[in-house]
PDB file of N, CA and C in Angstrom:
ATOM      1  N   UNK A   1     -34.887 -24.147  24.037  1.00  0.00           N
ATOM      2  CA  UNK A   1     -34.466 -22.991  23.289  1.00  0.00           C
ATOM      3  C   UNK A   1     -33.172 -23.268  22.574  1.00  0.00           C
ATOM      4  N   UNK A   2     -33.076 -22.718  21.206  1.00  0.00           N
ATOM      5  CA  UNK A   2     -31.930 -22.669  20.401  1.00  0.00           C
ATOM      6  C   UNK A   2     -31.011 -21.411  20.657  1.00  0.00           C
ATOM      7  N   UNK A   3     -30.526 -21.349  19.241  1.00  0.00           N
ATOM      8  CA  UNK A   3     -29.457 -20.410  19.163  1.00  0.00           C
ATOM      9  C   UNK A   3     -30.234 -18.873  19.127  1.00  0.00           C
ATOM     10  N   UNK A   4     -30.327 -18.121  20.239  1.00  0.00           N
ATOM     11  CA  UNK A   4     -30.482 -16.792  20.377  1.00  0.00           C
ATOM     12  C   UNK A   4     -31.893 -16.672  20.572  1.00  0.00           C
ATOM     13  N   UNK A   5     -32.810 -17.548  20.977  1.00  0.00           N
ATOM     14  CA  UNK A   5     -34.911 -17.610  20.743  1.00  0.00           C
ATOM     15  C   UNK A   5     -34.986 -18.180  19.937  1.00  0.00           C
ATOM     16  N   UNK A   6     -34.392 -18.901  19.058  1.00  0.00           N
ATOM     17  CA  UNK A   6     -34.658 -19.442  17.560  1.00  0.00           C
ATOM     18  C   UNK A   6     -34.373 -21.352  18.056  1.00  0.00           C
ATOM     19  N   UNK A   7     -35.606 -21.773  17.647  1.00  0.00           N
ATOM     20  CA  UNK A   7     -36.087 -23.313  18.133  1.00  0.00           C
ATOM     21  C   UNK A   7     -34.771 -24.158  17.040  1.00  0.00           C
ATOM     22  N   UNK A   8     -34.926 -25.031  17.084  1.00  0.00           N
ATOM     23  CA  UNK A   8     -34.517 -26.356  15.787  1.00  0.00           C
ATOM     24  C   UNK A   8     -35.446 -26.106  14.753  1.00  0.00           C
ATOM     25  N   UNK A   9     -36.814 -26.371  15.106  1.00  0.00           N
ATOM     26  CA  UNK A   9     -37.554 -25.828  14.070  1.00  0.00           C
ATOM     27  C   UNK A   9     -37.715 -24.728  13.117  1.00  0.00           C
ATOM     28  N   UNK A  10     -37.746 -24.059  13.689  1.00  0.00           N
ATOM     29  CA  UNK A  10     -37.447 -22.770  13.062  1.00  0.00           C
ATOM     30  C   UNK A  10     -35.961 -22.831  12.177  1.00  0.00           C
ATOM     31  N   UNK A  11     -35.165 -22.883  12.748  1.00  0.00           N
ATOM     32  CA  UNK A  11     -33.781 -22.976  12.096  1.00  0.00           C
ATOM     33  C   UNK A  11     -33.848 -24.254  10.892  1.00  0.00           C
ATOM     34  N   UNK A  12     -34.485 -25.306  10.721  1.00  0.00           N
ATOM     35  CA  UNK A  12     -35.018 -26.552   9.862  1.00  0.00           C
ATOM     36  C   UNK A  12     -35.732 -25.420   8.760  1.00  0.00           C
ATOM     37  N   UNK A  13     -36.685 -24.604   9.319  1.00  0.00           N
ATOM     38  CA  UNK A  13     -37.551 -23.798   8.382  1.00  0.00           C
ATOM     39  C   UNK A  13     -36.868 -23.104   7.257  1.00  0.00           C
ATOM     40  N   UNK A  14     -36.183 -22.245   7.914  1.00  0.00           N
ATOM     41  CA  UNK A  14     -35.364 -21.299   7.437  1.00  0.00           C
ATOM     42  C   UNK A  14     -34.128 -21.374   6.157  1.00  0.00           C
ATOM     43  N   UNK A  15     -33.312 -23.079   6.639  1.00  0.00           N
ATOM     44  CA  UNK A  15     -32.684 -23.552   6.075  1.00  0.00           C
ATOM     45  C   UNK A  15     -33.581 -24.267   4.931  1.00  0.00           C
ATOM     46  N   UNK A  16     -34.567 -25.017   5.046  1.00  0.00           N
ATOM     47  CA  UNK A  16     -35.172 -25.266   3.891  1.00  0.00           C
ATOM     48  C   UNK A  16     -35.801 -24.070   2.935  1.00  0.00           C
ATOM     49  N   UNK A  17     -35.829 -22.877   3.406  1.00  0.00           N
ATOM     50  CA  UNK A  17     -36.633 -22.337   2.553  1.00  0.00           C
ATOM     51  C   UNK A  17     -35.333 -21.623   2.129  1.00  0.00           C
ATOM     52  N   UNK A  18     -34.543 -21.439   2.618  1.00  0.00           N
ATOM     53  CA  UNK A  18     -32.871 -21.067   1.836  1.00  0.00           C
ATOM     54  C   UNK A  18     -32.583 -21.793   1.179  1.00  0.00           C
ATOM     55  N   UNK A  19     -32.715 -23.311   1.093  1.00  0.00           N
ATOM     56  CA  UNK A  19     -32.493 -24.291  -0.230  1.00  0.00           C
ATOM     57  C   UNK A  19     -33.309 -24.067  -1.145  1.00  0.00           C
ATOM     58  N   UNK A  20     -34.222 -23.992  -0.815  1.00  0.00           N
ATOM     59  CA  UNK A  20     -35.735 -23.487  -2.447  1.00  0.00           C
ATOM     60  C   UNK A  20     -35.311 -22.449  -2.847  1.00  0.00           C
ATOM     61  N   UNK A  21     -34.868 -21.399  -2.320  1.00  0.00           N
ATOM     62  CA  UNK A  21     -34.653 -20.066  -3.188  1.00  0.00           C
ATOM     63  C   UNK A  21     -33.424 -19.838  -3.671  1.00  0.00           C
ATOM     64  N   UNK A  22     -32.098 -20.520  -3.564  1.00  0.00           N
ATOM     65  CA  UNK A  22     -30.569 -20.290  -3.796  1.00  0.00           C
ATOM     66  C   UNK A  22     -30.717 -22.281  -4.362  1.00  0.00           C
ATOM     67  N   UNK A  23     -31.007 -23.001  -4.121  1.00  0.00           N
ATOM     68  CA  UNK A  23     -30.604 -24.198  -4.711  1.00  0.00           C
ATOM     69  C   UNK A  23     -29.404 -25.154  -4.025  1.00  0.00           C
ATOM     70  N   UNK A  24     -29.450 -26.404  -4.525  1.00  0.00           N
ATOM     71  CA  UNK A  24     -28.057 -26.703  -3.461  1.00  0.00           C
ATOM     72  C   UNK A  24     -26.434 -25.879  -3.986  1.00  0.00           C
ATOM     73  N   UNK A  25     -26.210 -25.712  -5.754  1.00  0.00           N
ATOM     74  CA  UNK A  25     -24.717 -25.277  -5.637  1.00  0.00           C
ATOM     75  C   UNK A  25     -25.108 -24.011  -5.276  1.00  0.00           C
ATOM     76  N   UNK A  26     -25.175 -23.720  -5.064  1.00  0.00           N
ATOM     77  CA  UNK A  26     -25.175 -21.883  -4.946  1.00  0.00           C
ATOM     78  C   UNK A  26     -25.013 -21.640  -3.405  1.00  0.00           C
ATOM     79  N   UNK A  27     -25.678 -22.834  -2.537  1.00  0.00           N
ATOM     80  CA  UNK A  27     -26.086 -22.916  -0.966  1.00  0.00           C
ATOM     81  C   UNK A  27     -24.500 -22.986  -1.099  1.00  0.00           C
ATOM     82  N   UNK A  28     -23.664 -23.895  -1.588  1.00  0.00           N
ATOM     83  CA  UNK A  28     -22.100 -24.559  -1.786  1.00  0.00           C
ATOM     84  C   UNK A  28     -21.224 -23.932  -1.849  1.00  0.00           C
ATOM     85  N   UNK A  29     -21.569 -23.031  -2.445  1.00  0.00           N
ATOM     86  CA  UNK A  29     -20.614 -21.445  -3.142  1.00  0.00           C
ATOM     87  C   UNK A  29     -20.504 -20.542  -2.195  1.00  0.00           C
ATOM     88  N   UNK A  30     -21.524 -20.714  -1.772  1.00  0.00           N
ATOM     89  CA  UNK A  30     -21.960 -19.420  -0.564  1.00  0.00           C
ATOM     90  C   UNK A  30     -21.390 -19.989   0.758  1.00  0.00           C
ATOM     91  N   UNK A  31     -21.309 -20.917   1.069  1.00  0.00           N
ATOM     92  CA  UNK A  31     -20.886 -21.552   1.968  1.00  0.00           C
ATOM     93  C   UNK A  31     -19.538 -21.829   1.925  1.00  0.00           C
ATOM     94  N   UNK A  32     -18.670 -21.580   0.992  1.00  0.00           N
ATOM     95  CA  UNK A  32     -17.361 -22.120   0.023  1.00  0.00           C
ATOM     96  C   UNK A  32     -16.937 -20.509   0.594  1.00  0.00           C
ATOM     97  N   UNK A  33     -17.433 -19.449   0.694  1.00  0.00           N
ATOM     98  CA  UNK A  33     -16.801 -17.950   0.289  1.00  0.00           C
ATOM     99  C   UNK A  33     -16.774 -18.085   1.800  1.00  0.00           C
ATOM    100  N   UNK A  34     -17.609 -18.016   2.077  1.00  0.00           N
ATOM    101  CA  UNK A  34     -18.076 -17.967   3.691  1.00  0.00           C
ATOM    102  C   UNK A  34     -16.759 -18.260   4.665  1.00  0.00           C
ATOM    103  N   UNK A  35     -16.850 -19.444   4.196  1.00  0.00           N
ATOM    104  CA  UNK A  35     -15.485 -20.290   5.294  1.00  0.00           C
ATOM    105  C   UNK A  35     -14.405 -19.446   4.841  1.00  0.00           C
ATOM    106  N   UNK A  36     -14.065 -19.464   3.320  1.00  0.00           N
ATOM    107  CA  UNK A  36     -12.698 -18.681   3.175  1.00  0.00           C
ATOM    108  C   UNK A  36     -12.674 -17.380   3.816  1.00  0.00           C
ATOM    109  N   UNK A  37     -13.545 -16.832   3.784  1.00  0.00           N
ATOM    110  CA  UNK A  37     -13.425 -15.238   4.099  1.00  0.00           C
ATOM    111  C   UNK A  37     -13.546 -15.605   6.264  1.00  0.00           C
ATOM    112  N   UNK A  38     -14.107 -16.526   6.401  1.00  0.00           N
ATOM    113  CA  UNK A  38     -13.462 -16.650   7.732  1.00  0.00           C
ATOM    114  C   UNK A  38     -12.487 -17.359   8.519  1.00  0.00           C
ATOM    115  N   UNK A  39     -11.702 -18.004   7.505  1.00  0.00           N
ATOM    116  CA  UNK A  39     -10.501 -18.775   7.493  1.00  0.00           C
ATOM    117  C   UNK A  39      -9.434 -17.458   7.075  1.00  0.00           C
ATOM    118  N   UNK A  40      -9.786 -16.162   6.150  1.00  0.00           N
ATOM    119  CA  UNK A  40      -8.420 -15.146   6.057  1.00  0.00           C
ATOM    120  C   UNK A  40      -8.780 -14.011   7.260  1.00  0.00           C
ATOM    121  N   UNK A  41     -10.243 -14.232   7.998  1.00  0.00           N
ATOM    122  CA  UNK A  41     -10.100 -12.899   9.212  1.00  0.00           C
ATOM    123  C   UNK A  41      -8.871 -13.715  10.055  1.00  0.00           C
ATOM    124  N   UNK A  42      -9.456 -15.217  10.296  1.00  0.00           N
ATOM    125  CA  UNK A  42      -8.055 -15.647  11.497  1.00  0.00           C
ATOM    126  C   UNK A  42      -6.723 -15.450  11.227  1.00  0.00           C
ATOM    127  N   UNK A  43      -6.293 -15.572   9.832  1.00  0.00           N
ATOM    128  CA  UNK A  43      -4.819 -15.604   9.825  1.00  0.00           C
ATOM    129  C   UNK A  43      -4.605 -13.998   9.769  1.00  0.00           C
ATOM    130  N   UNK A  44      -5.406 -12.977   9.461  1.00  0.00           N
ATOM    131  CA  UNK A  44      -5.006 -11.812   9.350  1.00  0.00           C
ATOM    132  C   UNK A  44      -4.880 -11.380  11.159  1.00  0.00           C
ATOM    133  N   UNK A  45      -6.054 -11.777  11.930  1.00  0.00           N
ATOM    134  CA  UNK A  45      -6.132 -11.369  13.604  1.00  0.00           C
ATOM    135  C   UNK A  45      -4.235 -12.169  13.694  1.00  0.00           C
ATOM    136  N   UNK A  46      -4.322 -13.641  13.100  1.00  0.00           N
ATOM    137  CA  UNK A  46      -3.020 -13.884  14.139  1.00  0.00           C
ATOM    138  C   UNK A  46      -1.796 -13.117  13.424  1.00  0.00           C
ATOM    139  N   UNK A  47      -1.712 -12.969  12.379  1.00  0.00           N
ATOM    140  CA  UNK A  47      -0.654 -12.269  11.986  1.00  0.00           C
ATOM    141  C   UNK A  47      -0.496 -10.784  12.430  1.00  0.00           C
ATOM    142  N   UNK A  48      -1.220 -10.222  12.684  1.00  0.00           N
ATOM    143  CA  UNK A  48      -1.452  -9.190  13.520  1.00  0.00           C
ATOM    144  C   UNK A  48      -1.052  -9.012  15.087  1.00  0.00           C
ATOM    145  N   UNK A  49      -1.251 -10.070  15.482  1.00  0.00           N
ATOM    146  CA  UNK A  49      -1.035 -10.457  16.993  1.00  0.00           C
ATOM    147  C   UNK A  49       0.357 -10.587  16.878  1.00  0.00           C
ATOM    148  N   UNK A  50       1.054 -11.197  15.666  1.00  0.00           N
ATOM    149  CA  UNK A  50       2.426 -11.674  16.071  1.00  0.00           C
ATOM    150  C   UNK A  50       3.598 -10.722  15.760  1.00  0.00           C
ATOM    151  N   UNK A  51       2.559  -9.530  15.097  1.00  0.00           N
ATOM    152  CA  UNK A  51       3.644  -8.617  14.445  1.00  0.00           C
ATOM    153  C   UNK A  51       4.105  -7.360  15.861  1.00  0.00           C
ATOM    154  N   UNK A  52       3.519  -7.210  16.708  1.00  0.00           N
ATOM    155  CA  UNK A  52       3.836  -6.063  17.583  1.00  0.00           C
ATOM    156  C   UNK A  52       4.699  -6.781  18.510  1.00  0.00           C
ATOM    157  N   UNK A  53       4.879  -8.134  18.894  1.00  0.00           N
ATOM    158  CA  UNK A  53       5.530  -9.035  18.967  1.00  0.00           C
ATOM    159  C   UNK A  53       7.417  -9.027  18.051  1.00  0.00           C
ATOM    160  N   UNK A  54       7.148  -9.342  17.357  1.00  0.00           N
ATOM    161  CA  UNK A  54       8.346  -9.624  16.599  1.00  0.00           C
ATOM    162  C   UNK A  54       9.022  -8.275  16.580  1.00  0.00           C
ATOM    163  N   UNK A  55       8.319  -7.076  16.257  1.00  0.00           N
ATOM    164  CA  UNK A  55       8.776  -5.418  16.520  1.00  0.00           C
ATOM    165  C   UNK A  55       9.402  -5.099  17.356  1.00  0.00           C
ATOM    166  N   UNK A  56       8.662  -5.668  18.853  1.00  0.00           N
ATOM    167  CA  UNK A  56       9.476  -5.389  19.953  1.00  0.00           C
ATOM    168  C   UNK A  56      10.937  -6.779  19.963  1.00  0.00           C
ATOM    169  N   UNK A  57      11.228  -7.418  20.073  1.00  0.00           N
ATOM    170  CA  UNK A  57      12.257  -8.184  19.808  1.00  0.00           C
ATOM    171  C   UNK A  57      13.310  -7.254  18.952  1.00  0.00           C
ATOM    172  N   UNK A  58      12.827  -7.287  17.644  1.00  0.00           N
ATOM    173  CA  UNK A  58      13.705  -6.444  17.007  1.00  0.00           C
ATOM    174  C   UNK A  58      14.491  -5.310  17.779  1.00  0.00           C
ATOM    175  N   UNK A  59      13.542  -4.378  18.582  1.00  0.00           N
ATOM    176  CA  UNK A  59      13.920  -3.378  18.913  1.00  0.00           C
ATOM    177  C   UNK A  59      15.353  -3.472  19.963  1.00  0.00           C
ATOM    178  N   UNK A  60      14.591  -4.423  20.830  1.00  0.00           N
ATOM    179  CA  UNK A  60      15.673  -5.028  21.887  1.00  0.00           C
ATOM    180  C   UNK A  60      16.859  -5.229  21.181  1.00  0.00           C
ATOM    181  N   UNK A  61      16.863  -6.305  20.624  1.00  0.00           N
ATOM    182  CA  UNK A  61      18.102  -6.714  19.556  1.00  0.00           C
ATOM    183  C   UNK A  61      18.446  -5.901  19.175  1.00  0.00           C
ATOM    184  N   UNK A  62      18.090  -4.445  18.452  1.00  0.00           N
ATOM    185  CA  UNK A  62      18.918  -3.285  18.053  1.00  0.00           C
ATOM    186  C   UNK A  62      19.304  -2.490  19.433  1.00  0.00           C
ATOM    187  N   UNK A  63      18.329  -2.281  20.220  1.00  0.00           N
ATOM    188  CA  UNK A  63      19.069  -1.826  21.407  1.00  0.00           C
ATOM    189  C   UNK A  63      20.139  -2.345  22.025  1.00  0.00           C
ATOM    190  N   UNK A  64      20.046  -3.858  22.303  1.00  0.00           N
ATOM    191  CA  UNK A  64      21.584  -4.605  22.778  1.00  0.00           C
ATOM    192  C   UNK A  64      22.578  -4.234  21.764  1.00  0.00           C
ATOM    193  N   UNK A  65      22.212  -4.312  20.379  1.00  0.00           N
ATOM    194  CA  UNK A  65      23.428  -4.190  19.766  1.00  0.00           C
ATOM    195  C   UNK A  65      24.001  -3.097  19.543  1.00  0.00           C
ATOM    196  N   UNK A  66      23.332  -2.034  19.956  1.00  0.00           N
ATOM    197  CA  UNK A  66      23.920  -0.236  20.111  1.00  0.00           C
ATOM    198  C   UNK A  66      24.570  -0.500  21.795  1.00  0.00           C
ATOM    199  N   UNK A  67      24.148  -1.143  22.406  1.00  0.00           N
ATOM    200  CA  UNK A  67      24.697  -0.749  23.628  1.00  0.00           C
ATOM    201  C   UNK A  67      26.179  -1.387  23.982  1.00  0.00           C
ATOM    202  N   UNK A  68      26.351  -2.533  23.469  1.00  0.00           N
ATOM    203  CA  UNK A  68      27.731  -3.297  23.426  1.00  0.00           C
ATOM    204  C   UNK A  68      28.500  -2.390  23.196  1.00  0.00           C
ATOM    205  N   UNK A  69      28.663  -1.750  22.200  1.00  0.00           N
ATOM    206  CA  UNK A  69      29.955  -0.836  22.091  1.00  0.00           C
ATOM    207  C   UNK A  69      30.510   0.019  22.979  1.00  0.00           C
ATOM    208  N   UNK A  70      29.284   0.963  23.169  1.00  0.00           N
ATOM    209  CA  UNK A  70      29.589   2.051  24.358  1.00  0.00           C
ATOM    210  C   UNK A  70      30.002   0.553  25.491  1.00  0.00           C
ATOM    211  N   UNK A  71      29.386  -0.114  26.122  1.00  0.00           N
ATOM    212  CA  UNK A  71      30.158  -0.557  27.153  1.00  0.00           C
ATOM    213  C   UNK A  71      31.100  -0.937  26.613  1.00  0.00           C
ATOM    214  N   UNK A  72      32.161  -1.229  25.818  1.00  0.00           N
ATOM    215  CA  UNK A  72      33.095  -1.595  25.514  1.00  0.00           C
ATOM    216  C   UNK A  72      34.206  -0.299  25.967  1.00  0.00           C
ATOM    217  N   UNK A  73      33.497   0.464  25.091  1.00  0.00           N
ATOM    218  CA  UNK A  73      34.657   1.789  25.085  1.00  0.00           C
ATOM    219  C   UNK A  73      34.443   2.608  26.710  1.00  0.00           C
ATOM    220  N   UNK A  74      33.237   2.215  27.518  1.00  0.00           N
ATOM    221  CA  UNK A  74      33.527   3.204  29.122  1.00  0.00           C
ATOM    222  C   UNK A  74      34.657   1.717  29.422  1.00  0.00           C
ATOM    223  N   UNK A  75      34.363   0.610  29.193  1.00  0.00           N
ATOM    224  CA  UNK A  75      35.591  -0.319  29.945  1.00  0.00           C
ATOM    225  C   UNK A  75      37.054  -0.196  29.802  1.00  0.00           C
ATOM    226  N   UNK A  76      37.561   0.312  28.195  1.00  0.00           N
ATOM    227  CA  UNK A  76      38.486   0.518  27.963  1.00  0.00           C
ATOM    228  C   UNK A  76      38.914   1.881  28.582  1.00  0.00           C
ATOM    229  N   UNK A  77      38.299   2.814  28.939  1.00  0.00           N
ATOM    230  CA  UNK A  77      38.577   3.822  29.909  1.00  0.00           C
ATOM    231  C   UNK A  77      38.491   3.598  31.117  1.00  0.00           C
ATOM    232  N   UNK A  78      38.299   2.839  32.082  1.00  0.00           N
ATOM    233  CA  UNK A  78      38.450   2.677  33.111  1.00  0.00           C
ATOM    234  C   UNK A  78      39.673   1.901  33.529  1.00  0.00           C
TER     235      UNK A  78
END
């Protein structure tokens, strides 16, 4: 067994009879869009992944840097 019930054969079939009806450039083109459009889902998933990431950092970093002061000024009162 192949990919999902589907033999070698079958998949040989299929692909040849997709070359008779689209041709080889067109098979090329199609195959050309294909990859790109699944080469920009990955960078969009990882850029996505890295942004709620970098947000929280930020936040911290603005939180430390609001909080320095006040401890500065309860120290100078004590």
């Amino acid at each position: 067994m192949g990919f999902g019930g589907i033999s070698a054969w079958q998949l040989l079939i299929v692909l040849a009879i997709a070359l008779c009806v689209f041709g080889t450039g067109r098979l090329k083109n199609i195959g050309a869009d294909l990859g790109g459009a699944i080469k920009g889902f990955r960078k969009a998933m990882e850029s996505e992944d890295a942004a709620p990431a970098a947000r929280i950092a930020q936040e911290k970093a603005e939180r430390a840097a609001t909080a320095q002061p006040e401890r500065a000024d309860a120290e100078k009162h004590a």
